[in-house]
Protein backbone atom coordinates (compact mmCIF):
# COMPACT_ATOMS: atom_id res chain seq x y z
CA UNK A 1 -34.51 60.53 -40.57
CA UNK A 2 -36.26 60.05 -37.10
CA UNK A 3 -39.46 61.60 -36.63
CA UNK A 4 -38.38 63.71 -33.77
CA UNK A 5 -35.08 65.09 -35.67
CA UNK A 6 -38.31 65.95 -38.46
CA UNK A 7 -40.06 67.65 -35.78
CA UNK A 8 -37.32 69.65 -34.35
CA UNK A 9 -36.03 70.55 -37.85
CA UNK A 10 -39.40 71.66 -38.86
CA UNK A 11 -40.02 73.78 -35.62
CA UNK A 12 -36.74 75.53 -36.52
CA UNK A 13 -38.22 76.35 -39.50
CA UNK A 14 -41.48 77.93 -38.52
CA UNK A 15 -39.86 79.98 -36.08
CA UNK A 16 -37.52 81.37 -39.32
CA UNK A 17 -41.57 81.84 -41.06
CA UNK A 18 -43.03 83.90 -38.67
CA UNK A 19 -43.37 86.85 -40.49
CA UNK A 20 -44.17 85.22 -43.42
CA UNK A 21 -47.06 83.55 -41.95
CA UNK A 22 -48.46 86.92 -40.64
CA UNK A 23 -48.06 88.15 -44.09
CA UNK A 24 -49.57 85.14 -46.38
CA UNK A 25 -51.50 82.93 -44.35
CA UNK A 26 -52.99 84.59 -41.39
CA UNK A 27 -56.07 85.83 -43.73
CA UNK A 28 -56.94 82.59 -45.11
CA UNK A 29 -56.51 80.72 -41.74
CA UNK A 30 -58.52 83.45 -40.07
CA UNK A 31 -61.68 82.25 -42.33
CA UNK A 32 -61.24 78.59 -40.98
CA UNK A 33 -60.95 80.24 -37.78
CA UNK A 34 -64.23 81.87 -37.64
CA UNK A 35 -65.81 78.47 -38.89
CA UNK A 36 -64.08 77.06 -35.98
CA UNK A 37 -65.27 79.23 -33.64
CA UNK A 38 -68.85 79.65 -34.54
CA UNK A 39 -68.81 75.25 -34.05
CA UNK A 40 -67.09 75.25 -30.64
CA UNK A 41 -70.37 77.68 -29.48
CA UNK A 42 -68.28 78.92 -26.42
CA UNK A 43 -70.51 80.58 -23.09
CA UNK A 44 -69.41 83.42 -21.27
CA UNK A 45 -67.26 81.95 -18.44
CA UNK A 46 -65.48 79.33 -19.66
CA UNK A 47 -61.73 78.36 -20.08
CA UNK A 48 -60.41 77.55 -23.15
CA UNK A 49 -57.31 75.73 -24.32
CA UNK A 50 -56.00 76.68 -28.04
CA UNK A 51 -53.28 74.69 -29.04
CA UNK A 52 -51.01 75.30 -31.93
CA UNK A 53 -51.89 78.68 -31.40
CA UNK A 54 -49.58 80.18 -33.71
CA UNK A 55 -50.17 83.56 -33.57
CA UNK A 56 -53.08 83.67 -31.71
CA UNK A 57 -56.16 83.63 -34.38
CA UNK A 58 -58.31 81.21 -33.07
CA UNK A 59 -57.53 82.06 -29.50
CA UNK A 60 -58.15 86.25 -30.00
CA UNK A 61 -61.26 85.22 -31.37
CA UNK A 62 -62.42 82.78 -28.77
CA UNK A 63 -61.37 85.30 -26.04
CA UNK A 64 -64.32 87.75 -27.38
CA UNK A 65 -67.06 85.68 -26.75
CA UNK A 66 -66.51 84.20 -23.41
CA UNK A 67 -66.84 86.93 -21.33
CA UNK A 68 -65.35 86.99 -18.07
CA UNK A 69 -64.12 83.43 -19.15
CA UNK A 70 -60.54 83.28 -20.31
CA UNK A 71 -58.04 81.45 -23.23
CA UNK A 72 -54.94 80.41 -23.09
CA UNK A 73 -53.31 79.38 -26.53
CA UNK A 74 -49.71 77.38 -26.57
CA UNK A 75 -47.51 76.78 -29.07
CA UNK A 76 -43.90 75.69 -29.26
CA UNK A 77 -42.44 78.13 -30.73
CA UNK A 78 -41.26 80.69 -28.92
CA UNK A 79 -41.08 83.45 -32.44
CA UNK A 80 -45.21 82.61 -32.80
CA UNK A 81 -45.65 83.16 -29.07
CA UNK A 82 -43.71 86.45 -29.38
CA UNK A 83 -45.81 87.20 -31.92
CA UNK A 84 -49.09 86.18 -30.72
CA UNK A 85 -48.86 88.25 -27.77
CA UNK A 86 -47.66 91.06 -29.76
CA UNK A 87 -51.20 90.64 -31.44
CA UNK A 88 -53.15 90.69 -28.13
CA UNK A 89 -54.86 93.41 -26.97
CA UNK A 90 -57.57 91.82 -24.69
CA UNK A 91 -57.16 90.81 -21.17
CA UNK A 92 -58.51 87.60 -21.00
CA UNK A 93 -56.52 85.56 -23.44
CA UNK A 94 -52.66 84.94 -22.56
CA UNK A 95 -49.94 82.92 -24.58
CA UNK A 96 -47.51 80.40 -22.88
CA UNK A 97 -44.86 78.63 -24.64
CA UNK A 98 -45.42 74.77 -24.45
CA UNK A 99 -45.72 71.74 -26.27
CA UNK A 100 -49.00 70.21 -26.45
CA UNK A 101 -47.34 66.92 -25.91
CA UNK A 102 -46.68 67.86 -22.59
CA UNK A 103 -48.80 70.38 -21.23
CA UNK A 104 -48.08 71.69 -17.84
CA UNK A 105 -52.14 71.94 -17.18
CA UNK A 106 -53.96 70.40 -14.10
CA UNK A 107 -56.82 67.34 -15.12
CA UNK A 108 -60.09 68.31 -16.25
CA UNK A 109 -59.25 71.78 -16.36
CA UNK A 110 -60.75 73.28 -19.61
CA UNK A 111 -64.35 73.14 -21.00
CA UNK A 112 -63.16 73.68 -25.11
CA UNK A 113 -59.78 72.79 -26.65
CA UNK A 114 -59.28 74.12 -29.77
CA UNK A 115 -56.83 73.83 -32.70
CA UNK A 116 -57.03 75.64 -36.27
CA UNK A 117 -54.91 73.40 -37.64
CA UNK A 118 -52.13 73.64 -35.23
CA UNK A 119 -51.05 69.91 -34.51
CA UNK A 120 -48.21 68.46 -36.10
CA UNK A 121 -48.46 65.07 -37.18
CA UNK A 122 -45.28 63.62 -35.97
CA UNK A 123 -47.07 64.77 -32.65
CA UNK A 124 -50.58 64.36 -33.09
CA UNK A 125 -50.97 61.08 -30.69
CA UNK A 126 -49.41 62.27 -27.69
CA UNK A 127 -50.67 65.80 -28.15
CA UNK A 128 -54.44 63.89 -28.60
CA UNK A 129 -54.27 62.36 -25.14
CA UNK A 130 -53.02 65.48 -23.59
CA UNK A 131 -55.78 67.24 -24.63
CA UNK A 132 -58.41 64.33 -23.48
CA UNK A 133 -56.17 64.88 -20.06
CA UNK A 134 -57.09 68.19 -19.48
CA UNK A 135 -60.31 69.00 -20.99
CA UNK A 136 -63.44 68.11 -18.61
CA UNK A 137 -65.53 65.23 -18.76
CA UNK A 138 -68.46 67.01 -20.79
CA UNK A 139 -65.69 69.00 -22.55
CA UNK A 140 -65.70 69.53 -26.30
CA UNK A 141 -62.35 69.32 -28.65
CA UNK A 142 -63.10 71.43 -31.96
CA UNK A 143 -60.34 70.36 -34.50
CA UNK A 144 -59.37 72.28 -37.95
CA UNK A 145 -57.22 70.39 -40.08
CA UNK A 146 -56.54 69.74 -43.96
CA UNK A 147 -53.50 67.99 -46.21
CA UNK A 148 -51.19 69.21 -48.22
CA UNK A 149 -52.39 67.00 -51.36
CA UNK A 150 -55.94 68.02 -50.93
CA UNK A 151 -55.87 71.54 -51.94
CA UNK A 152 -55.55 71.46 -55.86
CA UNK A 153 -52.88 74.40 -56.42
CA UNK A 154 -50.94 73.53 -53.42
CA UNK A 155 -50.89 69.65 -55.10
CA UNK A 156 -49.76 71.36 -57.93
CA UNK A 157 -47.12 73.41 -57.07
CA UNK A 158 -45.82 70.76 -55.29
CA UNK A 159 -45.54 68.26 -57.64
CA UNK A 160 -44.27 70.88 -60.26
CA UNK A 161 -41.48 72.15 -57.98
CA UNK A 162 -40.26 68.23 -57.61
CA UNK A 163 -40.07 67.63 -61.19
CA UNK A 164 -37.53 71.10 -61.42
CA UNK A 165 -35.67 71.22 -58.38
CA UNK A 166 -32.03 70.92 -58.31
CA UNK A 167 -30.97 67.44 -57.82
CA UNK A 168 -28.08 68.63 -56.20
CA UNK A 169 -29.27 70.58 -53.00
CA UNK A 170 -27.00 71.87 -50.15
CA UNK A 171 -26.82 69.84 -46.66
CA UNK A 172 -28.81 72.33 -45.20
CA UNK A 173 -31.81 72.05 -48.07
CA UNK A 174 -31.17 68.32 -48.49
CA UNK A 175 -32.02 67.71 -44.57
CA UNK A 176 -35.03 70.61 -44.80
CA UNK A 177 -36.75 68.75 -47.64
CA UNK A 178 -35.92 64.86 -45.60
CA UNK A 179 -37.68 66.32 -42.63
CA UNK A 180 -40.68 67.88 -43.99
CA UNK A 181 -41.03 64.53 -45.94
CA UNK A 182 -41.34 62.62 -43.18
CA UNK A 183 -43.65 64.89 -41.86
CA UNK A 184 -45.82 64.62 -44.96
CA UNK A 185 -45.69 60.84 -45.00
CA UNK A 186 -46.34 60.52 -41.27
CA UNK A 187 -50.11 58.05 -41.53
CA UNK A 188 -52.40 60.48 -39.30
CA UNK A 189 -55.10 60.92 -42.18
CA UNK A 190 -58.81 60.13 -41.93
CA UNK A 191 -59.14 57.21 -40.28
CA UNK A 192 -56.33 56.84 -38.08
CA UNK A 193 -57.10 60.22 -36.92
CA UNK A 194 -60.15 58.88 -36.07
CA UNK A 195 -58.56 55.43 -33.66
CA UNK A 196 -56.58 57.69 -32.04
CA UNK A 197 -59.11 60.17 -30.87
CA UNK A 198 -61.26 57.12 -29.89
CA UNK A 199 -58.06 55.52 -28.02
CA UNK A 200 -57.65 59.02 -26.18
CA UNK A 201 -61.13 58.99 -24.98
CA UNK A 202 -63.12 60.80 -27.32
CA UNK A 203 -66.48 59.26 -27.09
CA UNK A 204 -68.39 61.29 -30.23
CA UNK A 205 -66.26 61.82 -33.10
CA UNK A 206 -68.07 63.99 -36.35
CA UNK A 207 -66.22 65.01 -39.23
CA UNK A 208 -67.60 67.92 -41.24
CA UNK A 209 -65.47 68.83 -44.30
CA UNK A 210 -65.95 72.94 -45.04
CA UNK A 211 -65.15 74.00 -48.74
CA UNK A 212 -63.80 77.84 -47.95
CA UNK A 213 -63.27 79.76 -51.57
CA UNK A 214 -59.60 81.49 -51.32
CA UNK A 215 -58.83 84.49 -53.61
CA UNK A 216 -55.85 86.06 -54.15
CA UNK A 217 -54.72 89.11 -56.69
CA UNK A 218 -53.16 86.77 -58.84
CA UNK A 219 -50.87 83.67 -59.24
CA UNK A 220 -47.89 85.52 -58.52
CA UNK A 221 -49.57 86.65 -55.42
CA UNK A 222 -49.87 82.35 -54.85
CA UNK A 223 -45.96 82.09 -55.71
CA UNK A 224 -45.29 84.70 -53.25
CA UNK A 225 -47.36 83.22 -50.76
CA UNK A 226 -45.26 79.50 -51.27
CA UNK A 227 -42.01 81.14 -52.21
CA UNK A 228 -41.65 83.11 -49.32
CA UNK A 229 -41.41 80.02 -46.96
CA UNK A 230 -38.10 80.07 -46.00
CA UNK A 231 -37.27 75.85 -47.54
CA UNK A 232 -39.09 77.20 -50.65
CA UNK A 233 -37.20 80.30 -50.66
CA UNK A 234 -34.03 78.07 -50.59
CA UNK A 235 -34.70 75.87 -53.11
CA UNK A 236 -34.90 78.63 -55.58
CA UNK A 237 -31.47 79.91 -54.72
CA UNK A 238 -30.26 77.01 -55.14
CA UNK A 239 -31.40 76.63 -59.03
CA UNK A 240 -29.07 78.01 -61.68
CA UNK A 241 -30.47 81.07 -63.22
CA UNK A 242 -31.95 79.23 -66.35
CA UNK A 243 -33.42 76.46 -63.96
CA UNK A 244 -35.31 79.01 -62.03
CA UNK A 245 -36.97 80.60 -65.09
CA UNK A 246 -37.97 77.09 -66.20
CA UNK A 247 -39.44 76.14 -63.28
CA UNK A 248 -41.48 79.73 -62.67
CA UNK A 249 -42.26 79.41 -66.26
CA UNK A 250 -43.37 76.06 -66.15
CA UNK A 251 -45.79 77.09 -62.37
CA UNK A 252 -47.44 79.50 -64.16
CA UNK A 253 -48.77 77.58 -66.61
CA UNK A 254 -49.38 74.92 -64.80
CA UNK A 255 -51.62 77.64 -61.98
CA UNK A 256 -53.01 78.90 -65.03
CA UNK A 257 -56.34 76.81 -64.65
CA UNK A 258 -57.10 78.74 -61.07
CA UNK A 259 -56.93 82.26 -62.93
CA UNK A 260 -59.89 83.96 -63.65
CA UNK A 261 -61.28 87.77 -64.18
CA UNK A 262 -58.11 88.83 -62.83
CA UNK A 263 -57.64 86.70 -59.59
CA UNK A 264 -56.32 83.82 -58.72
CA UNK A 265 -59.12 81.68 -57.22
CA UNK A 266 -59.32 78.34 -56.04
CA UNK A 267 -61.59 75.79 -53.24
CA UNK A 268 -59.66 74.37 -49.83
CA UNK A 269 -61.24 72.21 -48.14
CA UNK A 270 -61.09 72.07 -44.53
């Protein structure tokens, strides 16, 4: 599959996740916000770009501590932009539907850009030099991000769910789980992150890695958090009944480990 038929495909499905991103994830993504925030050290009066916005965590936040300054988060999906702006209550932050691959932005127009982990990495390149386009030349570009691999029960859910999904998916599940592959697989990590923020422009590159402690209620709270991703979702309905028991049997004891006094708890690093 090409890595633009990934991206698409996996657009198509965040837009389907809204709500369940609202519901799971917005908490836990709201603590990397905060760090975020707190590193950018914004000043009253200045524009910020937030890109990847989502629904509009990092950029709400932002938006409170510039003052008569002003934000303006983008994202490419039009259901997170809906909802984003559905979240905003201030008047100095607004939310525009665009790709950060092409941003519709004068030069040298922002002082931060911002991203809590909002770039994809089929478009993480282009999106790069967009951002060095349009921030100013003593502008600052404060970058969240984390893999997939990296966060132990996420690792292990994964690699759990592989060894008991159906072998025989639907067209519509086989292409879901061929795009976010490619997406996975796609080499942006560590250092090639690095030569391509240096090939944008970015003179001063630090990387500071943030251990944030996530606790849920329990591991079903966890399976409800994955599950309810509408691929994931999918590739239950598509076990037979007895499959599905084995393979929530067989999560559950392999979560076990992060269970403890009654809550699920376990380190993401960031």
């Amino acid at each position: 599959m090409e890595l633009d038929d990934a991206e698409r495909i996996v657009q198509e499905l965040w837009n389907l996740d809204v709500a369940t991103w609202n519901r799971h994830w917005v908490p836990t993504f709201r603590k990397f916000s905060h760090k975020l925030i707190l590193g950018a050290k914004l000043k009253p009066g200045q524009i910020i770009l937030d890109v990847g916005t989502g629904t509009g965590i990092a950029a709400l936040e932002a938006a409170k501590r510039v003052g008569n300054g002003f934000v303006i988060g983008i994202d490419r999906s039009s259901k997170m932009i809906d909802a984003a702006r559905e979240n905003n209550k201030l008047r100095n932050v607004f939310f525009i539907q665009m790709h950060g691959g092409h941003m519709l932005f004068p030069d040298r127009l922002f002082a931060r850009a911002l991203s809590n982990s909002g770039i994809s990495p089929g478009t993480f390149p282009q999106t790069i030099r967009e951002i060095s386009r349009v921030l100013r030349d003593d502008g600052l570009f404060h970058l969240n991000d984390w893999h997939l691999i990296d966060v132990p029960p996420h690792r292990t859910f994964s690699e759990t769910l592989r060894k008991h999904r159906t072998r025989h998916p639907s067209r519509r599940l086989s292409t879901w789980r061929k795009a976010l592959a490619v997406l996975e697989d796609v080499g942006t990590h560590g250092d090639s992150k690095r030569a391509i923020l240096q090939s944008a422009g970015f003179k001063s590159i630090t990387e500071i890695t943030k251990p944030f402690r996530i606790v849920l209620p329990s591991t079903q709270a966890y399976l409800g958090m994955r599950f309810d991703r509408t691929a994931l979702s999918q590739e239950l309905l598509e076990l037979t009944p007895s499959g599905r028991r084995r393979l929530l049997r067989e999560l559950r004891r392999a979560l076990a480990t992060y269970t403890g006094n009654g809550h699920f708890t376990f380190k993401w690093n960031v």
